[in-house]
Protein backbone atom coordinates (compact mmCIF):
# COMPACT_ATOMS: atom_id res chain seq x y z
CA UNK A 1 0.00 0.00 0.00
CA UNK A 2 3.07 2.32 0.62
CA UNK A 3 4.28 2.09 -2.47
CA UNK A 4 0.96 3.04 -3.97
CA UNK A 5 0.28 6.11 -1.86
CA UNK A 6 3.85 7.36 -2.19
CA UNK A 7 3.56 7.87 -5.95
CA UNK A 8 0.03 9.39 -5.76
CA UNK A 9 -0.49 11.54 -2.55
CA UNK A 10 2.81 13.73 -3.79
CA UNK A 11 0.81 14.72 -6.99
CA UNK A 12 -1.35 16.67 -4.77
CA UNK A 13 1.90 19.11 -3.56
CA UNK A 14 3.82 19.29 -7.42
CA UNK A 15 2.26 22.50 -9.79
CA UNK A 16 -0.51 20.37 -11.46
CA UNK A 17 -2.04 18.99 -8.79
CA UNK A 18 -2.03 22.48 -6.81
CA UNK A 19 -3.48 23.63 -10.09
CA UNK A 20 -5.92 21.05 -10.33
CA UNK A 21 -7.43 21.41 -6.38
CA UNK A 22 -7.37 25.16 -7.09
CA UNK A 23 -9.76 25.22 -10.08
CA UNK A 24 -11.70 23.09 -8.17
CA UNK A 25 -12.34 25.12 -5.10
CA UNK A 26 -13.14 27.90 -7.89
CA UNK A 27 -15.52 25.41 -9.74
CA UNK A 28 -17.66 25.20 -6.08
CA UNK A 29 -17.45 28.93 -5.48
CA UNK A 30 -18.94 29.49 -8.88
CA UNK A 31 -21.50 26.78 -8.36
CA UNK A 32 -22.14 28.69 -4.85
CA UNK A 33 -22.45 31.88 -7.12
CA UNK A 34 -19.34 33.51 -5.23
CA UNK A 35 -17.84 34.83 -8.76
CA UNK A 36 -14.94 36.98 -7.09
CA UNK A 37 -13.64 34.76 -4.64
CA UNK A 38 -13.75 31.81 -7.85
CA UNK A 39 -11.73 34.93 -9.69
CA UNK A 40 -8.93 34.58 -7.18
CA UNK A 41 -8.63 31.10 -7.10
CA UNK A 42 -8.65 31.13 -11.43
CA UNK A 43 -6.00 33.56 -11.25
CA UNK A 44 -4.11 32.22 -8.52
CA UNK A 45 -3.86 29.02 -10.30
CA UNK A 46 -2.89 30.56 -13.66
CA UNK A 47 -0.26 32.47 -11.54
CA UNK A 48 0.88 28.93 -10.43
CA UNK A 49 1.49 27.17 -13.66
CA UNK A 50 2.40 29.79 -15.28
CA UNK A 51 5.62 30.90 -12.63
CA UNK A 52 6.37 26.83 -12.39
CA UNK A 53 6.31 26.19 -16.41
CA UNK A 54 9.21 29.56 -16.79
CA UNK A 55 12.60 28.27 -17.29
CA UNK A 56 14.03 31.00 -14.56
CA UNK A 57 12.07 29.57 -11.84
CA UNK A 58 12.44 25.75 -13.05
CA UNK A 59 16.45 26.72 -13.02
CA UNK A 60 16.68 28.22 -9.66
CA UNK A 61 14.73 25.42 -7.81
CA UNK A 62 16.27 22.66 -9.75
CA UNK A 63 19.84 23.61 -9.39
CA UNK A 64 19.64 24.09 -5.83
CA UNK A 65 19.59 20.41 -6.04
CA UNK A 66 21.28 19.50 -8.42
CA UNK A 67 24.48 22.22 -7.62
CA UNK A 68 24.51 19.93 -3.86
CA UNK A 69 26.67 17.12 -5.73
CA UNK A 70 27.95 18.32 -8.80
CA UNK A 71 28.85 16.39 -11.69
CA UNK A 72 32.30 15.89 -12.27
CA UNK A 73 34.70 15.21 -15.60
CA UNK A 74 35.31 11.25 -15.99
CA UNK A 75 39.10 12.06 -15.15
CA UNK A 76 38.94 13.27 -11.72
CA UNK A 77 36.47 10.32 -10.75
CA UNK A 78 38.11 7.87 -8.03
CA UNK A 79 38.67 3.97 -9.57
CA UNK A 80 36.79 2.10 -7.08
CA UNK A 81 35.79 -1.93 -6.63
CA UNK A 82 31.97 -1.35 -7.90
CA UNK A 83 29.85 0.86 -8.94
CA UNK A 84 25.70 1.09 -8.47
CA UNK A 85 23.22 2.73 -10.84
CA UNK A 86 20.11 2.96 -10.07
CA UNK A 87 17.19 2.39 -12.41
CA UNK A 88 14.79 5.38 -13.80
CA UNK A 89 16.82 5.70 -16.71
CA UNK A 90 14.35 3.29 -19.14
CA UNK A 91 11.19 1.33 -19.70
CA UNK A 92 11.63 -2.51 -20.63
CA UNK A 93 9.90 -3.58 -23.80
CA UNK A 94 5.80 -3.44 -23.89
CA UNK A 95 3.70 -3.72 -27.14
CA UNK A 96 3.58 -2.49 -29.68
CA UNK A 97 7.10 -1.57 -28.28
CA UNK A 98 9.98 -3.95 -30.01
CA UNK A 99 13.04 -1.94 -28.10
CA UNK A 100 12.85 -0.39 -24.90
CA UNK A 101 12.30 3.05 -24.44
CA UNK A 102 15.13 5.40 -23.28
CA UNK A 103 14.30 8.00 -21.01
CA UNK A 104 15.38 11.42 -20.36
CA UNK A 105 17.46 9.97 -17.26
CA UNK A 106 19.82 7.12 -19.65
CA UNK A 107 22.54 9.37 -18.95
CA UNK A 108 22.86 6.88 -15.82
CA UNK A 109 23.47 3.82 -18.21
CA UNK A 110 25.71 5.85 -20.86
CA UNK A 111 27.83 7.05 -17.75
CA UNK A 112 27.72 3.36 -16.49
CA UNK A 113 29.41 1.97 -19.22
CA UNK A 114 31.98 5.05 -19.82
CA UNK A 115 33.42 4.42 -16.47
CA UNK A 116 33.76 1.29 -16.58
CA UNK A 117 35.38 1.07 -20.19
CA UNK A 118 37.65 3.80 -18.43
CA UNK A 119 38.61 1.11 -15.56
CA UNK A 120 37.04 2.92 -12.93
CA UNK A 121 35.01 0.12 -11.72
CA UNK A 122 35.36 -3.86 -12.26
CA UNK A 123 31.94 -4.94 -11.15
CA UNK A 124 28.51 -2.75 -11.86
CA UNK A 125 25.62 -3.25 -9.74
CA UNK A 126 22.09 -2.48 -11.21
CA UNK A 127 19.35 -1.86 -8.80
CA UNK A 128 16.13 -1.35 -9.91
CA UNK A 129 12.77 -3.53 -9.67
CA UNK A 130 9.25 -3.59 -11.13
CA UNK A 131 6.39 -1.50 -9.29
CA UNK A 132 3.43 -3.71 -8.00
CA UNK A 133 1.28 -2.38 -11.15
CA UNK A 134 3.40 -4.05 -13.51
CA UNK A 135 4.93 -7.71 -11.73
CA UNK A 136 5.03 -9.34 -14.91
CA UNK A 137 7.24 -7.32 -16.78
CA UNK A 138 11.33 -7.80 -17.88
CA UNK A 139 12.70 -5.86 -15.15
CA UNK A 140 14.11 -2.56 -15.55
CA UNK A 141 17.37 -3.82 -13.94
CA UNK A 142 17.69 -6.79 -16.34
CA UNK A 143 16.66 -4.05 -19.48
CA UNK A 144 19.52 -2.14 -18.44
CA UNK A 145 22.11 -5.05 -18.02
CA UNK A 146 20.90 -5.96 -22.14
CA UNK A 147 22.12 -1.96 -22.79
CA UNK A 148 24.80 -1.86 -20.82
CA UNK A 149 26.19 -5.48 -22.52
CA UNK A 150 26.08 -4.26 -25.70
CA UNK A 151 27.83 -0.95 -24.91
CA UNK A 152 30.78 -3.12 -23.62
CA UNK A 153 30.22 -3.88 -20.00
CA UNK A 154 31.10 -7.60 -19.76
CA UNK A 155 28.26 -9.64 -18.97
CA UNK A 156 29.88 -11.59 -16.12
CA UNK A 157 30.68 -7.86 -14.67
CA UNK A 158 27.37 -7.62 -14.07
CA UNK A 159 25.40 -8.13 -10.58
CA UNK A 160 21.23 -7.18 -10.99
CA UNK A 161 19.22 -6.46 -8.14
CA UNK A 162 15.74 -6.68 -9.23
CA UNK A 163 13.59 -6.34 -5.94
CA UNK A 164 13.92 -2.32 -5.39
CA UNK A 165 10.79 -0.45 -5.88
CA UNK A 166 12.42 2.75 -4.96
CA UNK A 167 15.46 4.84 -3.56
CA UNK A 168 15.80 3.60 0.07
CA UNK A 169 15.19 -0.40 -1.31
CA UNK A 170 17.53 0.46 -3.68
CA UNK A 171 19.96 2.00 -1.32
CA UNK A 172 19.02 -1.63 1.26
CA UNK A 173 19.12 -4.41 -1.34
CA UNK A 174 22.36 -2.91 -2.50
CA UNK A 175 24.29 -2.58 0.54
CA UNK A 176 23.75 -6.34 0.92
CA UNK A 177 25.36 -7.08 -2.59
CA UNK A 178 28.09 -4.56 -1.98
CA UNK A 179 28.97 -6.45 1.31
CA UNK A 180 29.08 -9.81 -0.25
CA UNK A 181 31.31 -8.30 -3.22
CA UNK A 182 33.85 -6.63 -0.23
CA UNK A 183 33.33 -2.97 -1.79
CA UNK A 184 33.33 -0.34 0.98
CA UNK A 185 33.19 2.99 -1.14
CA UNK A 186 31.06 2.24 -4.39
CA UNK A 187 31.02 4.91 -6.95
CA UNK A 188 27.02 5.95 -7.12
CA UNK A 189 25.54 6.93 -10.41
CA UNK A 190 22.16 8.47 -10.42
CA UNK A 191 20.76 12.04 -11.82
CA UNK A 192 21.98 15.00 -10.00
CA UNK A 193 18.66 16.15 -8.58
CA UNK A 194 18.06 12.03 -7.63
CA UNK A 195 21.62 12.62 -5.66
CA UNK A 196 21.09 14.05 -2.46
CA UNK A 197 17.98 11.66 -1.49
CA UNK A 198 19.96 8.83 -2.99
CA UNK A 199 23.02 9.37 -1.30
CA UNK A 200 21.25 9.78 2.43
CA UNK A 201 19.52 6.80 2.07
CA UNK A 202 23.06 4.48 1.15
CA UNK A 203 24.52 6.80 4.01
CA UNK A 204 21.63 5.93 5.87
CA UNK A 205 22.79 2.09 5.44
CA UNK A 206 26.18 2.92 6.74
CA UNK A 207 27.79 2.96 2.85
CA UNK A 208 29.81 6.02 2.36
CA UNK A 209 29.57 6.26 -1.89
CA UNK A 210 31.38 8.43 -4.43
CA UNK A 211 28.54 10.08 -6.04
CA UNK A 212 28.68 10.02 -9.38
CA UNK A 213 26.12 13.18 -11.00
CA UNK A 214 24.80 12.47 -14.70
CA UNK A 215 21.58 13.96 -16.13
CA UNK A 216 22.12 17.91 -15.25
CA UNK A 217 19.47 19.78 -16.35
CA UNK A 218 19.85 22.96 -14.84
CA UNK A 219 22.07 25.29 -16.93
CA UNK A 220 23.50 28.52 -15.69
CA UNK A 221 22.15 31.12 -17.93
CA UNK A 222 24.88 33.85 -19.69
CA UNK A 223 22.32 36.48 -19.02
CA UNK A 224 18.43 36.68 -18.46
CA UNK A 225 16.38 37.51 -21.23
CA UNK A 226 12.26 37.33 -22.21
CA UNK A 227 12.41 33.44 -22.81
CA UNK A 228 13.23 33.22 -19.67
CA UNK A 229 9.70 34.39 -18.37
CA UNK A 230 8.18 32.66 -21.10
CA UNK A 231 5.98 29.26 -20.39
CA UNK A 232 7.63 26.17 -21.93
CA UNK A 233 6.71 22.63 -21.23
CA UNK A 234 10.47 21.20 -20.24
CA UNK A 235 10.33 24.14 -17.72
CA UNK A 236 7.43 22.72 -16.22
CA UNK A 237 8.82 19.42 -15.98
CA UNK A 238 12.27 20.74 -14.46
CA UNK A 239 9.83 22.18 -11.74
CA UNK A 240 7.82 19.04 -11.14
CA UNK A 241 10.60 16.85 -10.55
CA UNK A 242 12.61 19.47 -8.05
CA UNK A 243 9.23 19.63 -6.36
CA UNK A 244 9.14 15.92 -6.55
CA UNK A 245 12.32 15.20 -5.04
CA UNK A 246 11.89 18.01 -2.15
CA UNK A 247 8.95 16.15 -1.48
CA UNK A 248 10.59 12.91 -1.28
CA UNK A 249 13.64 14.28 0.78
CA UNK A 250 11.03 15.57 3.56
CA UNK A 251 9.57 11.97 3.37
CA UNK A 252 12.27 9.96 3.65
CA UNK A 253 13.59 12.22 6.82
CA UNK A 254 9.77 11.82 8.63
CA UNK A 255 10.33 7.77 7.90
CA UNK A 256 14.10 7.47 9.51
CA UNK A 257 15.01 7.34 5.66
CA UNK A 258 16.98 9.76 5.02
């Protein structure tokens, strides 16, 4: 039931769910004939999407997360024992699918195999399970160990951990494996705003990790112009996921998590 709730109730704190429960307070107050007070919830709610879909604000709130472990050149990354990525970074085959479908996020896998082609890790862990609305499906752990084969990560290289459903299993099930394989500090690769939740929760398991930043998507803008203010939907996104992982941070901290 967890599992359920935690991917639905934080809808109702990211910009389109605030949207959504403020056009429908305005919906009753029309329906109650109370036209102004409707006004200000219309407007607020415009005000809302409209400041969370700008690229300035989706910027500002992202990189505060994302600036908390920054990503760093593949040269001045430590060699370590292992390495863990964690999953978000694809969907395994469905129909009418015939390859799986890379996500924003595959920066994860494509920084996977680079370090270890560039001997900065022998053994790659991949941690990342199916939800409980989709049991019967390939795993997104065992998708990514296909990709990650046939970018040159040797197949015996490989450990999968299949059972995480999100970032503290992930962070659990994977101290276990890292244990049995006698690796103390693993290099973590994850997306930067993922990062600081990610690397509480393996800190949280008493594993001190190397994090590893891929998938940056706030940029540091040369100077601010009009586009800046102007709606656009990757903004919005930008915003949702900040929101998302602020969300998730707070939490993980209320469950001993984090």
């Amino acid at each position: 039931m967890y599992i359920y709730l935690s991917k639905i109730l934080p809808l109702l704190v990211l910009p389109i769910g605030i949207v959504f429960e403020l056009l429908v307070i305005a919906f009753v107050l029309l329906w109650w004939r109370k036209r102004k007070s409707a006004m200000f919830f219309i407007v607020t709610a415009m005000t809302v999407l409209w400041l969370s879909s700008t690229p300035i604000v989706a910027n500002t709130v992202l990189g505060k997360l994302e600036r908390q472990f920054p990503a760093f050149p593949l040269s001045a990354i430590p060699e370590s024992k292992c390495l863990v990525v964690l999953g978000g970074a694809l969907e395994p085959v469905r129909p009418p699918r015939v390859d799986v479908n890379l996500l924003d996020s595959v920066d994860r896998i494509s920084k996977t195999a680079s370090l270890y082609r560039a001997g900065k890790a022998k053994t790659v862990i991949i941690s990342g399970g199916n939800q409980p609305w989709a049991p019967n499906m390939k795993t997104e752990a065992a998708a990514t160990r296909t990709l990650l084969v046939e970018w040159g990560v040797a197949n015996e290289d490989i450990i999968v951990e299949e059972s995480s459903r999100n970032t503290y299993e992930n962070a659990f099930n994977s101290m276990v494996l890292l244990r049995e394989a006698g690796c103390r500090m693993p290099l973590l690769v994850t997306s930067a705003a993922h990062m600081p939740r990610a690397v509480a929760s393996f800190e949280r398991m008493s594993v001190d990790v190397f994090a590893v930043s891929v998938d940056v998507r706030a940029v540091k803008l040369m100077r601010m112009t009009v586009m800046d203010f102007v709606p656009d939907i990757g903004a919005l996104n930008m915003t949702t996921n900040a929101m998302r992982e602020w969300v998730g941070k707070k939490i993980y901290e209320f469950r001993g998590w984090n």
